[in-house]
ModelCIF file with pLDDT and N, C-alpha, C, O atoms, coordinates in Angstrom:
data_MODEL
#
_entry.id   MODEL 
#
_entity.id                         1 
_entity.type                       polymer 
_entity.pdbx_number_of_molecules   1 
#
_entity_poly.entity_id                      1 
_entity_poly.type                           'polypeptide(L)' 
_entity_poly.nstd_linkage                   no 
_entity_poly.nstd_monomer                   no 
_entity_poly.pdbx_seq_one_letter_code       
;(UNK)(UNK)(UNK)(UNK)(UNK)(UNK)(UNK)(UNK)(UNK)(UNK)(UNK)(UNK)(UNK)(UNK)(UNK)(UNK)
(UNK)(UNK)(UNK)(UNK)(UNK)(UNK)(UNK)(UNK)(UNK)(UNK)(UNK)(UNK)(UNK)(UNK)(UNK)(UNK)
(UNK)(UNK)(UNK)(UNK)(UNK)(UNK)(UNK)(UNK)(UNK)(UNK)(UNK)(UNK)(UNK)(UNK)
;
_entity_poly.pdbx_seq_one_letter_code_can   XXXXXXXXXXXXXXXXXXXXXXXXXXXXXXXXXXXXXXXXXXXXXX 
_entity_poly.pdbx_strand_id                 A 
#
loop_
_entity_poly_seq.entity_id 
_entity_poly_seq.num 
_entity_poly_seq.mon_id 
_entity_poly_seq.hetero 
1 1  UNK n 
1 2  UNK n 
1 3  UNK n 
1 4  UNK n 
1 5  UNK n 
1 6  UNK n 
1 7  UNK n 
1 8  UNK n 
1 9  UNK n 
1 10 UNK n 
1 11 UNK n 
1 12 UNK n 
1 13 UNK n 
1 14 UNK n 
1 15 UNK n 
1 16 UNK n 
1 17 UNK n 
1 18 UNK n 
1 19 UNK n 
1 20 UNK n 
1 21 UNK n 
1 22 UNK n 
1 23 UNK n 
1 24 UNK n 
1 25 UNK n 
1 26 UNK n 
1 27 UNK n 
1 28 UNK n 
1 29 UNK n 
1 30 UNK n 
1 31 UNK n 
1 32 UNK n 
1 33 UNK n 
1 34 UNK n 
1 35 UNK n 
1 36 UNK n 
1 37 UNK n 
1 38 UNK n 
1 39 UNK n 
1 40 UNK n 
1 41 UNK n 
1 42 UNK n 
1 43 UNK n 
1 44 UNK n 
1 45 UNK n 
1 46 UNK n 
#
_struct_asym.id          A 
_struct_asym.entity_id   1 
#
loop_
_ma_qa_metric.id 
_ma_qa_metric.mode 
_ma_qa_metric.name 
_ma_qa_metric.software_group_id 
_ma_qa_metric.type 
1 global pLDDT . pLDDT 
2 local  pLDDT . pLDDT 
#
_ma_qa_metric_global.metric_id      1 
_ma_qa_metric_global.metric_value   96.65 
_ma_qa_metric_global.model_id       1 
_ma_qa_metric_global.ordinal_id     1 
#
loop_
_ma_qa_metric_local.label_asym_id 
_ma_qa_metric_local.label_comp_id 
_ma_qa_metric_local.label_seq_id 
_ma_qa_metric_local.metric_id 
_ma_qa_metric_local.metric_value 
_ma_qa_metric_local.model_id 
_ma_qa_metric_local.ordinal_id 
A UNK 1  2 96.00 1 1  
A UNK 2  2 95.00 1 2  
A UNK 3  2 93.00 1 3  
A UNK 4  2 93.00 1 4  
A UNK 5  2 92.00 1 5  
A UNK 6  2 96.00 1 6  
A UNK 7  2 96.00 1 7  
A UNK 8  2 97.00 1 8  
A UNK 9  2 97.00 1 9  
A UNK 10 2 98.00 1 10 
A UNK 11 2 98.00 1 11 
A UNK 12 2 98.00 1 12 
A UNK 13 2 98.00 1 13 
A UNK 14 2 98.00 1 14 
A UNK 15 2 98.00 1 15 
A UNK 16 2 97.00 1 16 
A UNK 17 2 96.00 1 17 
A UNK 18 2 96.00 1 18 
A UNK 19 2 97.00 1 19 
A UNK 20 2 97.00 1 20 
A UNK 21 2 98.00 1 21 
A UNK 22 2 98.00 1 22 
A UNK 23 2 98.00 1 23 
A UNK 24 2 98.00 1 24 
A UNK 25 2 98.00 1 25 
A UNK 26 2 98.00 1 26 
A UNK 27 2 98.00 1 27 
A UNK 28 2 96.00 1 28 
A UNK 29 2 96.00 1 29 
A UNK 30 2 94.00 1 30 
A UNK 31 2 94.00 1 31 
A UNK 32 2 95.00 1 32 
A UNK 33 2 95.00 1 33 
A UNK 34 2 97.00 1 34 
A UNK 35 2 98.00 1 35 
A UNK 36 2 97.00 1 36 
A UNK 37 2 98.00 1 37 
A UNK 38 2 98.00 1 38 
A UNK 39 2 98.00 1 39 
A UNK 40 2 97.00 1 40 
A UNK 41 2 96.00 1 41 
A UNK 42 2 97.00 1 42 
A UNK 43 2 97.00 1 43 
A UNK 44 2 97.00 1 44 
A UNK 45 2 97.00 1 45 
A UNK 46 2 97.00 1 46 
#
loop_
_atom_site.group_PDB 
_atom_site.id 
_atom_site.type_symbol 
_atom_site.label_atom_id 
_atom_site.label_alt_id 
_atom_site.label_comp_id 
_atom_site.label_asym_id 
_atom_site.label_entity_id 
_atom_site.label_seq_id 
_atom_site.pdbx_PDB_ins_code 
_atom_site.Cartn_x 
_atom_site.Cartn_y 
_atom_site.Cartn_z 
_atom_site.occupancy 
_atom_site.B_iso_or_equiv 
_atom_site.pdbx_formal_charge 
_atom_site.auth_seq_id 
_atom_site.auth_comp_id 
_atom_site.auth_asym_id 
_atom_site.auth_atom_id 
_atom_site.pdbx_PDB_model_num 
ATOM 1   N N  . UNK A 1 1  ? -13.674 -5.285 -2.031  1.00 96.00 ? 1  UNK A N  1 
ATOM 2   C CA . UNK A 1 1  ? -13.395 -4.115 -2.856  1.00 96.00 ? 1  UNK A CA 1 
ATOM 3   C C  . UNK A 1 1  ? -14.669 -3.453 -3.367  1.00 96.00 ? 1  UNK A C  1 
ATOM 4   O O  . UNK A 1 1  ? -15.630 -4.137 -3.719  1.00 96.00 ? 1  UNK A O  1 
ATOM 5   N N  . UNK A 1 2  ? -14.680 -1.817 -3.416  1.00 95.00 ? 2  UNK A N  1 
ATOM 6   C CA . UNK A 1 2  ? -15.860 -1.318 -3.948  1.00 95.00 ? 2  UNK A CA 1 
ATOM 7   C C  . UNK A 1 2  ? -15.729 -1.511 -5.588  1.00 95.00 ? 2  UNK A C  1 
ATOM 8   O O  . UNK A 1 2  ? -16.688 -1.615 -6.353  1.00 95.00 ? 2  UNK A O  1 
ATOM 9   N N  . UNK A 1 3  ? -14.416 -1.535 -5.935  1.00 93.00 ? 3  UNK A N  1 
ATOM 10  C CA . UNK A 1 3  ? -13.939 -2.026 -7.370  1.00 93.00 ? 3  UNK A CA 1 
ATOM 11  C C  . UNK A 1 3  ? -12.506 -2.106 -7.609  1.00 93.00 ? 3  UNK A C  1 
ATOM 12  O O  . UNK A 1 3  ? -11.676 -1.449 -6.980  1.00 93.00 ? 3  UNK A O  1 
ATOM 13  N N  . UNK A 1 4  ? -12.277 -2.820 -8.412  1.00 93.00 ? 4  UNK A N  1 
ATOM 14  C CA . UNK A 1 4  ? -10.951 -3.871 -8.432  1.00 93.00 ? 4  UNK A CA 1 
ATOM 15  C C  . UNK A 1 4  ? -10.436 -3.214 -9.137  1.00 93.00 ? 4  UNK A C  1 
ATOM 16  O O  . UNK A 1 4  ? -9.427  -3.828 -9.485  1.00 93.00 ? 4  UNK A O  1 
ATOM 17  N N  . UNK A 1 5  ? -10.488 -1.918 -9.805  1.00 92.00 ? 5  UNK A N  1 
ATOM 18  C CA . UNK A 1 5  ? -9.802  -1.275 -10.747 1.00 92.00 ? 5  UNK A CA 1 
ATOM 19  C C  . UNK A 1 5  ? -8.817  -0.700 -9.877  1.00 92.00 ? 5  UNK A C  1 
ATOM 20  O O  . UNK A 1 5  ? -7.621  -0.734 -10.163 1.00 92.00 ? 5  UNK A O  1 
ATOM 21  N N  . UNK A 1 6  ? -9.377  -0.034 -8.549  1.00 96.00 ? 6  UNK A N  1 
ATOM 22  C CA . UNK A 1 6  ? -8.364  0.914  -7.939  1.00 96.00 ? 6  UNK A CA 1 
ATOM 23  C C  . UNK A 1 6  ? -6.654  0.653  -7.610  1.00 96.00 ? 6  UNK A C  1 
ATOM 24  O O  . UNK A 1 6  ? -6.202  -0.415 -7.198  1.00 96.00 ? 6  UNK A O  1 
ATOM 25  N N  . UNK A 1 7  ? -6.035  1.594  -7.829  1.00 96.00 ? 7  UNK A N  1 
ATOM 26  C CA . UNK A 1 7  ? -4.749  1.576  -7.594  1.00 96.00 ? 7  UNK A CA 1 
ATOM 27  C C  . UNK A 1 7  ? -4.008  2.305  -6.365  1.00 96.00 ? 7  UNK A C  1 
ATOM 28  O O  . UNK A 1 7  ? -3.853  3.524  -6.436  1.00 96.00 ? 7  UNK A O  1 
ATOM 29  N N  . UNK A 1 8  ? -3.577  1.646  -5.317  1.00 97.00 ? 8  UNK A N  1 
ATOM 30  C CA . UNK A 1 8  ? -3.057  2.085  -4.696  1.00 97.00 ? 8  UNK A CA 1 
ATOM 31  C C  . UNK A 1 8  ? -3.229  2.797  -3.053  1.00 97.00 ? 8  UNK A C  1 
ATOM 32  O O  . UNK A 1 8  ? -2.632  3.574  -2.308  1.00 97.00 ? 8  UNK A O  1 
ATOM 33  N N  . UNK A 1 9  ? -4.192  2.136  -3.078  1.00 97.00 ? 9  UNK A N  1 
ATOM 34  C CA . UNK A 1 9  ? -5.110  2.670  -1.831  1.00 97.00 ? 9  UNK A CA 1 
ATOM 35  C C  . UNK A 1 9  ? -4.414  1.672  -0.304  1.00 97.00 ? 9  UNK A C  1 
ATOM 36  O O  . UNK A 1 9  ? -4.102  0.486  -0.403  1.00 97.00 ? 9  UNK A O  1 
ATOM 37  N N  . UNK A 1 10 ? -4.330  2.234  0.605   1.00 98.00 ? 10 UNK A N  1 
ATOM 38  C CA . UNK A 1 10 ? -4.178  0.917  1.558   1.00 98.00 ? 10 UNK A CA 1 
ATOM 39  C C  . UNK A 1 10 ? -5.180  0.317  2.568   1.00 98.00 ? 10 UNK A C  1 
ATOM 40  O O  . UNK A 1 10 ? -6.133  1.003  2.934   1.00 98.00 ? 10 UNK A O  1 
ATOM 41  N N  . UNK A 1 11 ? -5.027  -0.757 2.965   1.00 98.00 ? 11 UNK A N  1 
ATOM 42  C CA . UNK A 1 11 ? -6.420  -1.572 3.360   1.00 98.00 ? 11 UNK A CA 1 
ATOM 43  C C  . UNK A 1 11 ? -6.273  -1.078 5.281   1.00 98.00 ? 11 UNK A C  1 
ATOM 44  O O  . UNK A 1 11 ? -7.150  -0.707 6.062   1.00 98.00 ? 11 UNK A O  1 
ATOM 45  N N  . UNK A 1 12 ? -4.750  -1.299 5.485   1.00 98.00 ? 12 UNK A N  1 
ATOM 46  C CA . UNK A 1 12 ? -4.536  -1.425 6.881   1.00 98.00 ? 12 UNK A CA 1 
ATOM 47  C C  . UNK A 1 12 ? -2.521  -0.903 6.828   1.00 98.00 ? 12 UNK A C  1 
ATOM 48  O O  . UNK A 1 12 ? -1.542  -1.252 6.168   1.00 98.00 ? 12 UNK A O  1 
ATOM 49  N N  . UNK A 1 13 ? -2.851  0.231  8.121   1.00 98.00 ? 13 UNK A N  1 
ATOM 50  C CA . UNK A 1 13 ? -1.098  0.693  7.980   1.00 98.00 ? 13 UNK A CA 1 
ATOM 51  C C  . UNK A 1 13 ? -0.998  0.516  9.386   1.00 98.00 ? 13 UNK A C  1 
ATOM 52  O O  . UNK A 1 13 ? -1.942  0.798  10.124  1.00 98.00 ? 13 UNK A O  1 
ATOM 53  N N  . UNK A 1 14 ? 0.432   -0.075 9.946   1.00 98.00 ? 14 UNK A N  1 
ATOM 54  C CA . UNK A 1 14 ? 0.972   1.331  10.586  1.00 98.00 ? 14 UNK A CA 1 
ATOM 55  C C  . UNK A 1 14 ? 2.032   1.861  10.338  1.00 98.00 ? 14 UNK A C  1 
ATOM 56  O O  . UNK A 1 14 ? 2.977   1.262  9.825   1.00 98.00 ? 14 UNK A O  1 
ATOM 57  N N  . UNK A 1 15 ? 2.035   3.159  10.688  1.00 98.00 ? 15 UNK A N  1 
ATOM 58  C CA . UNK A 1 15 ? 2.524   4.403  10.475  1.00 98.00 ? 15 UNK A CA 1 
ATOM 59  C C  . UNK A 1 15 ? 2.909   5.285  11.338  1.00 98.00 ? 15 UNK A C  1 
ATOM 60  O O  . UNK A 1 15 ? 2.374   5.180  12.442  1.00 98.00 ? 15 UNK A O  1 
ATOM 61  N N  . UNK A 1 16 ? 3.849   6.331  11.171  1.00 97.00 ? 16 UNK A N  1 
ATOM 62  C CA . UNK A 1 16 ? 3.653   7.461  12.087  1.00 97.00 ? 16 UNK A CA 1 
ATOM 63  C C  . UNK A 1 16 ? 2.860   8.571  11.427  1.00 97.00 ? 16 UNK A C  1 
ATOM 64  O O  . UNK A 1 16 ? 2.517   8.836  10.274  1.00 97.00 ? 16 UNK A O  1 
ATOM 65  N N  . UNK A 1 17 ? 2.706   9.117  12.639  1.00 96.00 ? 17 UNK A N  1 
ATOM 66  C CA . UNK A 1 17 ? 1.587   10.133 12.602  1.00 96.00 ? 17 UNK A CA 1 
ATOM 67  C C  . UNK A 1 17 ? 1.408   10.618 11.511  1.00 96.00 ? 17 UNK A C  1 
ATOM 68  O O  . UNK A 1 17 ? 0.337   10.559 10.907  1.00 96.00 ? 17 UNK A O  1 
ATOM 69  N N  . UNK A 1 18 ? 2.574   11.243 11.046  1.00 96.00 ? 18 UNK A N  1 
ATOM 70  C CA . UNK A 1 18 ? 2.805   12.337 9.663   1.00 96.00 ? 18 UNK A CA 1 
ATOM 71  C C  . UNK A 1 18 ? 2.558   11.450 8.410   1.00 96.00 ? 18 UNK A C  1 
ATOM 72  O O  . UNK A 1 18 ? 2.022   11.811 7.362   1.00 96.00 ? 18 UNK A O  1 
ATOM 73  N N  . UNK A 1 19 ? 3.204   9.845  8.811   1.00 97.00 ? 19 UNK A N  1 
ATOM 74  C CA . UNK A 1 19 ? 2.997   9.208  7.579   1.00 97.00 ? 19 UNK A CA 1 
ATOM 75  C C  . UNK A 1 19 ? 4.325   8.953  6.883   1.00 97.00 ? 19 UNK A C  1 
ATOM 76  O O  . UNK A 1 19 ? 4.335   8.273  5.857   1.00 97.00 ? 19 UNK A O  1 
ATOM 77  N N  . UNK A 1 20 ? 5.521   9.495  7.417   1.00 97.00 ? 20 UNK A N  1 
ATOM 78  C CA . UNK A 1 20 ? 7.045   9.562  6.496   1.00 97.00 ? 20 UNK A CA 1 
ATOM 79  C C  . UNK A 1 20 ? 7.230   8.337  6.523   1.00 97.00 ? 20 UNK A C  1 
ATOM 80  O O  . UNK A 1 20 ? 7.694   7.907  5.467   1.00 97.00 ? 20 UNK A O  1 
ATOM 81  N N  . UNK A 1 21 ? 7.005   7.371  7.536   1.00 98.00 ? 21 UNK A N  1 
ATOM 82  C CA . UNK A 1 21 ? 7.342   5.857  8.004   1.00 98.00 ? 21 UNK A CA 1 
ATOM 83  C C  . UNK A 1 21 ? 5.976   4.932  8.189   1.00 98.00 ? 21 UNK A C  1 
ATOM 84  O O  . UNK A 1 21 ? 5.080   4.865  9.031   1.00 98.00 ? 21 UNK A O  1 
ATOM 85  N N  . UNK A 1 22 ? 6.212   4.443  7.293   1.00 98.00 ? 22 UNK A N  1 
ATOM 86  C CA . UNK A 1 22 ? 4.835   3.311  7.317   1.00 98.00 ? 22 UNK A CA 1 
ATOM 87  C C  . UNK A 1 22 ? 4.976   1.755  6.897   1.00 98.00 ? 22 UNK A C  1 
ATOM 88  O O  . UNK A 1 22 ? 5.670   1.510  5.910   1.00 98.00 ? 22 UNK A O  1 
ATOM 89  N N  . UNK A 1 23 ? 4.303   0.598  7.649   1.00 98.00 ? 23 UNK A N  1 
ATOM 90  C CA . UNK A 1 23 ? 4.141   -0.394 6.571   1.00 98.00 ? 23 UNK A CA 1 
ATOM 91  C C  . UNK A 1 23 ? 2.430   -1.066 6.432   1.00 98.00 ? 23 UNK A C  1 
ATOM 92  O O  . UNK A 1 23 ? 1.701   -1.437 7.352   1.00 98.00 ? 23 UNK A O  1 
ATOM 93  N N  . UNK A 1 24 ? 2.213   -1.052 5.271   1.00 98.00 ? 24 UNK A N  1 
ATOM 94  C CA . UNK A 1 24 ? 1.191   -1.056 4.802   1.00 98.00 ? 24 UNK A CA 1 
ATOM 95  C C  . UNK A 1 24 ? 0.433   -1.966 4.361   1.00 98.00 ? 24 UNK A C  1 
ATOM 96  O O  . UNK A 1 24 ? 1.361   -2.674 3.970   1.00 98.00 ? 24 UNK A O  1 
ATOM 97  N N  . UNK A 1 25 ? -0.785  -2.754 3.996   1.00 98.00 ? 25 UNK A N  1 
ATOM 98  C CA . UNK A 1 25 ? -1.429  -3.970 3.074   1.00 98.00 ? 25 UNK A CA 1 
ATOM 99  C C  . UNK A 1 25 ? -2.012  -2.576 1.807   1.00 98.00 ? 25 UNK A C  1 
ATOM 100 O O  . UNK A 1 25 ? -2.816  -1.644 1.823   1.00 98.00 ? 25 UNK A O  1 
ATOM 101 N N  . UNK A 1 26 ? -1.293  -3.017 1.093   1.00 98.00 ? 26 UNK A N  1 
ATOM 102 C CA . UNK A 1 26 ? -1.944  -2.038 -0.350  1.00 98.00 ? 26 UNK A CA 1 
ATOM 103 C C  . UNK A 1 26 ? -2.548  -3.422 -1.068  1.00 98.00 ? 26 UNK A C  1 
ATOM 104 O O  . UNK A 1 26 ? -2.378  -4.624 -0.863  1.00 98.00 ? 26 UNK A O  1 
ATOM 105 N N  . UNK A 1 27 ? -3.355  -2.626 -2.033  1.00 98.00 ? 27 UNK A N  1 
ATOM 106 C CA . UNK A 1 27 ? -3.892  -3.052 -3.158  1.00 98.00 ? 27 UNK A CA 1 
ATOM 107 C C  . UNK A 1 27 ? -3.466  -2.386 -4.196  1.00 98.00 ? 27 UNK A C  1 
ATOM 108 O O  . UNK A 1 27 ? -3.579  -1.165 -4.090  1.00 98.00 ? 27 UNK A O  1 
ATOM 109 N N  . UNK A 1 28 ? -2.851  -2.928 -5.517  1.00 96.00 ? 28 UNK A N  1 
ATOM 110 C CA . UNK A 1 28 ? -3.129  -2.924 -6.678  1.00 96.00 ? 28 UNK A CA 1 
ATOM 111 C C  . UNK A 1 28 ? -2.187  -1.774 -6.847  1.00 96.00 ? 28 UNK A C  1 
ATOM 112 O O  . UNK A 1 28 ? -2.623  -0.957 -7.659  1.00 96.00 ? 28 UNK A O  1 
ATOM 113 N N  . UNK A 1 29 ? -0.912  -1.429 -6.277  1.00 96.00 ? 29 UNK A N  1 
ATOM 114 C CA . UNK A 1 29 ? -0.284  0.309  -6.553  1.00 96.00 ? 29 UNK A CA 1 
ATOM 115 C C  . UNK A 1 29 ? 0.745   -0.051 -7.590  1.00 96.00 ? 29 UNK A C  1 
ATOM 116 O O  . UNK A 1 29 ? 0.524   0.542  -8.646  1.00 96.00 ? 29 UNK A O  1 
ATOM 117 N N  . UNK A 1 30 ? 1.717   -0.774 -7.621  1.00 94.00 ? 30 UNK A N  1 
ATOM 118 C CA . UNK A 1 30 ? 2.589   -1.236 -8.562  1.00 94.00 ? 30 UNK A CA 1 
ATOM 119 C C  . UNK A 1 30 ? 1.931   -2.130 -9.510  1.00 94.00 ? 30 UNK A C  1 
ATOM 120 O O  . UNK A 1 30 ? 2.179   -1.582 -10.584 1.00 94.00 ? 30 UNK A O  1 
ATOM 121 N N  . UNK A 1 31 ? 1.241   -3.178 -9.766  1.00 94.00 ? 31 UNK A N  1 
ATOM 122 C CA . UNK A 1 31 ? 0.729   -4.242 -10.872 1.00 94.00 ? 31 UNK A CA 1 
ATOM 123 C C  . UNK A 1 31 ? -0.801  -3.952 -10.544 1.00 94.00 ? 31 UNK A C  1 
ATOM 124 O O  . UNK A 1 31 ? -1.155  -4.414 -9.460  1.00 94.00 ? 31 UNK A O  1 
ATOM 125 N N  . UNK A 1 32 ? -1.780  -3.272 -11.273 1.00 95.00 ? 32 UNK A N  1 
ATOM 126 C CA . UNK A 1 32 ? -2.796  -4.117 -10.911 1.00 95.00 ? 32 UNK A CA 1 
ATOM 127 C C  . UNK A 1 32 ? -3.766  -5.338 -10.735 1.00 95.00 ? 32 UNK A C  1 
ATOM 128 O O  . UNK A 1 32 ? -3.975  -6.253 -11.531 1.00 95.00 ? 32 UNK A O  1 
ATOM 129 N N  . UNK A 1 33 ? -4.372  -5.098 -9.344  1.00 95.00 ? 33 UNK A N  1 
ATOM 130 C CA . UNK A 1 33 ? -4.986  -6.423 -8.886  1.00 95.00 ? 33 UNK A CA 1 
ATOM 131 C C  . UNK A 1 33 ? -4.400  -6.718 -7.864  1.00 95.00 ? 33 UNK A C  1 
ATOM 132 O O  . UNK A 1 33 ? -5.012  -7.143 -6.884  1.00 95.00 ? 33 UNK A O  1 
ATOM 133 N N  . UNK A 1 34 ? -2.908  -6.531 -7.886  1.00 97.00 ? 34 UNK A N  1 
ATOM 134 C CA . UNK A 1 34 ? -2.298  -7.561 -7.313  1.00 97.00 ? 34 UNK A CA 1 
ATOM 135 C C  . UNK A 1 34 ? -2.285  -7.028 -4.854  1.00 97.00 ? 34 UNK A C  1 
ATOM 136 O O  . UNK A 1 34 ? -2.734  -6.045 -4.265  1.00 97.00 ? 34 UNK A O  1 
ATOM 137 N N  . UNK A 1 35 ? -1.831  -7.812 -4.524  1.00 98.00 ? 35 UNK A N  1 
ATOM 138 C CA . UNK A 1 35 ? -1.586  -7.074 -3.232  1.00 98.00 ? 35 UNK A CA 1 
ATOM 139 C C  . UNK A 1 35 ? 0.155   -6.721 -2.535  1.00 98.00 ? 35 UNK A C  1 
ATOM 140 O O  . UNK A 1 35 ? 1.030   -7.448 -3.007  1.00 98.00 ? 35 UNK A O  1 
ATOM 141 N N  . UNK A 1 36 ? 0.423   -6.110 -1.921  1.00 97.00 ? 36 UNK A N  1 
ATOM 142 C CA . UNK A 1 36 ? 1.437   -5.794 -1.953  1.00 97.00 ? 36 UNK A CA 1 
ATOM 143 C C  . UNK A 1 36 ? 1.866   -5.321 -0.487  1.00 97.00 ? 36 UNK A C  1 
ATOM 144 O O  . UNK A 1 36 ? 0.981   -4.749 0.149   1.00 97.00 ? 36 UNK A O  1 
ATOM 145 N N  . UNK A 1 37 ? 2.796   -5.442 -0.023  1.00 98.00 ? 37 UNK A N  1 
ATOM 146 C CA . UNK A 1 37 ? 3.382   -5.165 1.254   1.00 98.00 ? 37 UNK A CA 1 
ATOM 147 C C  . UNK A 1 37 ? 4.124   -3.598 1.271   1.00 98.00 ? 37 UNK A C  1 
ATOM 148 O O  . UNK A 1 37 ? 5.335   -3.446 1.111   1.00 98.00 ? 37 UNK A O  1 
ATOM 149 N N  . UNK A 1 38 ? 3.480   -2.854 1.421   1.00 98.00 ? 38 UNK A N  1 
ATOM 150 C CA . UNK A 1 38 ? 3.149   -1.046 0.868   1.00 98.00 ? 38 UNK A CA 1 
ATOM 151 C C  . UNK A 1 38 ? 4.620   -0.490 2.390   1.00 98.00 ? 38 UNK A C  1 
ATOM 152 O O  . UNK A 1 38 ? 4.667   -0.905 3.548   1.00 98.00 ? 38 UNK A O  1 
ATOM 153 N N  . UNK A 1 39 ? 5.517   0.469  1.727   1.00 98.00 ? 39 UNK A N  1 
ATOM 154 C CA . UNK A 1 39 ? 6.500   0.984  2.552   1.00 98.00 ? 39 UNK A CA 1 
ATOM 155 C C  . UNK A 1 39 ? 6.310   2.146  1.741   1.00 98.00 ? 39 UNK A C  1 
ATOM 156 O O  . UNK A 1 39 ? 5.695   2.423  0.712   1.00 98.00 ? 39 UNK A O  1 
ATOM 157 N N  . UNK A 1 40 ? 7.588   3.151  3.152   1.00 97.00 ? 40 UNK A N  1 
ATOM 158 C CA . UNK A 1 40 ? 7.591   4.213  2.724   1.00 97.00 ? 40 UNK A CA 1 
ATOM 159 C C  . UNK A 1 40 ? 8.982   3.852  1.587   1.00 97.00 ? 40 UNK A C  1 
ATOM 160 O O  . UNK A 1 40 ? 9.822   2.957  1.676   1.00 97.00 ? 40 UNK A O  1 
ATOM 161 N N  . UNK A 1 41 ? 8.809   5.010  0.455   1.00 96.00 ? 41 UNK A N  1 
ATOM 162 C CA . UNK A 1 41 ? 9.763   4.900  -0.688  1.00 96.00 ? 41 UNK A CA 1 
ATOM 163 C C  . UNK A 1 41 ? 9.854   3.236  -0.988  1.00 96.00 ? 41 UNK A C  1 
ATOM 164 O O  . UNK A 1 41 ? 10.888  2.825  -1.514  1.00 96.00 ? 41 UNK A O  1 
ATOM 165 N N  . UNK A 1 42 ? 9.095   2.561  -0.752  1.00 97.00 ? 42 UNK A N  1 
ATOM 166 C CA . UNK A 1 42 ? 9.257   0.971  -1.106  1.00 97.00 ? 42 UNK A CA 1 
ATOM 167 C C  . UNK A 1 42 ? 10.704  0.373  -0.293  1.00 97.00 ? 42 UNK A C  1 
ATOM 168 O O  . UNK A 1 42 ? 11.488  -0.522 -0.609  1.00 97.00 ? 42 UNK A O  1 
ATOM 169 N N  . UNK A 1 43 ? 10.670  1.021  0.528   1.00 97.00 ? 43 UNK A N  1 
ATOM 170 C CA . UNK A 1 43 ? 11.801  0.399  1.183   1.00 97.00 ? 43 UNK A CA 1 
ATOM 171 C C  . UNK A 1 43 ? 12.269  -0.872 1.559   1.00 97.00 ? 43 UNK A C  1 
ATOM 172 O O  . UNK A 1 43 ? 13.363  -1.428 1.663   1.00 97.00 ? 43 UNK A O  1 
ATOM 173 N N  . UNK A 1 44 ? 10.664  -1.250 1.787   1.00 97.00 ? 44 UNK A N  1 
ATOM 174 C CA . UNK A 1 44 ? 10.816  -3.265 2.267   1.00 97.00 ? 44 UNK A CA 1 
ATOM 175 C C  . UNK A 1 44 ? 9.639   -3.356 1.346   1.00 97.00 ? 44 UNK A C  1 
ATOM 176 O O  . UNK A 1 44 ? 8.776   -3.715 2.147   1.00 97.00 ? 44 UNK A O  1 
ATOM 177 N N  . UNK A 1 45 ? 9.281   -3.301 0.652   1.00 97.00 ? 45 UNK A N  1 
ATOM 178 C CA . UNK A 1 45 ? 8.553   -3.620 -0.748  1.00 97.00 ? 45 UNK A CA 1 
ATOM 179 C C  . UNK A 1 45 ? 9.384   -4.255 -1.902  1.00 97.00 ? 45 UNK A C  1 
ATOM 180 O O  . UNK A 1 45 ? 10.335  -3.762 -2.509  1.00 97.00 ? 45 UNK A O  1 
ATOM 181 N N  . UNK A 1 46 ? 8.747   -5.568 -2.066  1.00 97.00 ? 46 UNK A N  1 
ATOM 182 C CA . UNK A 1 46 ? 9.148   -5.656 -3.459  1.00 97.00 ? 46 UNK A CA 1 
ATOM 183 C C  . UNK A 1 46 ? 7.954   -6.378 -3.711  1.00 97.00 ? 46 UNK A C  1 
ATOM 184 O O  . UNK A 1 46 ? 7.701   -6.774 -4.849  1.00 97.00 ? 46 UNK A O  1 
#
């Protein structure tokens, strides 16, 4: 990390092109710190 504060950024997706459909490695978007399995609308996120 360039810093551990950030919220919400993702490390590695895939996606389609546009981006409507994705699954993601996020950092820190819902709790920070934490890591998170990043969807579109949180669909398979919890």
């Amino acid at each position: 990390l360039d810093t551990p504060d950030q919220r919400g950024g993702g490390v590695m997706t895939i996606q389609s092109p546009n981006g409507a459909t994705f699954d993601s490695i996020v950092y820190g978007e819902k709790t920070p710190r934490r890591w998170l399995a990043g969807s579109n609308s949180f669909r398979r996120t919890e």
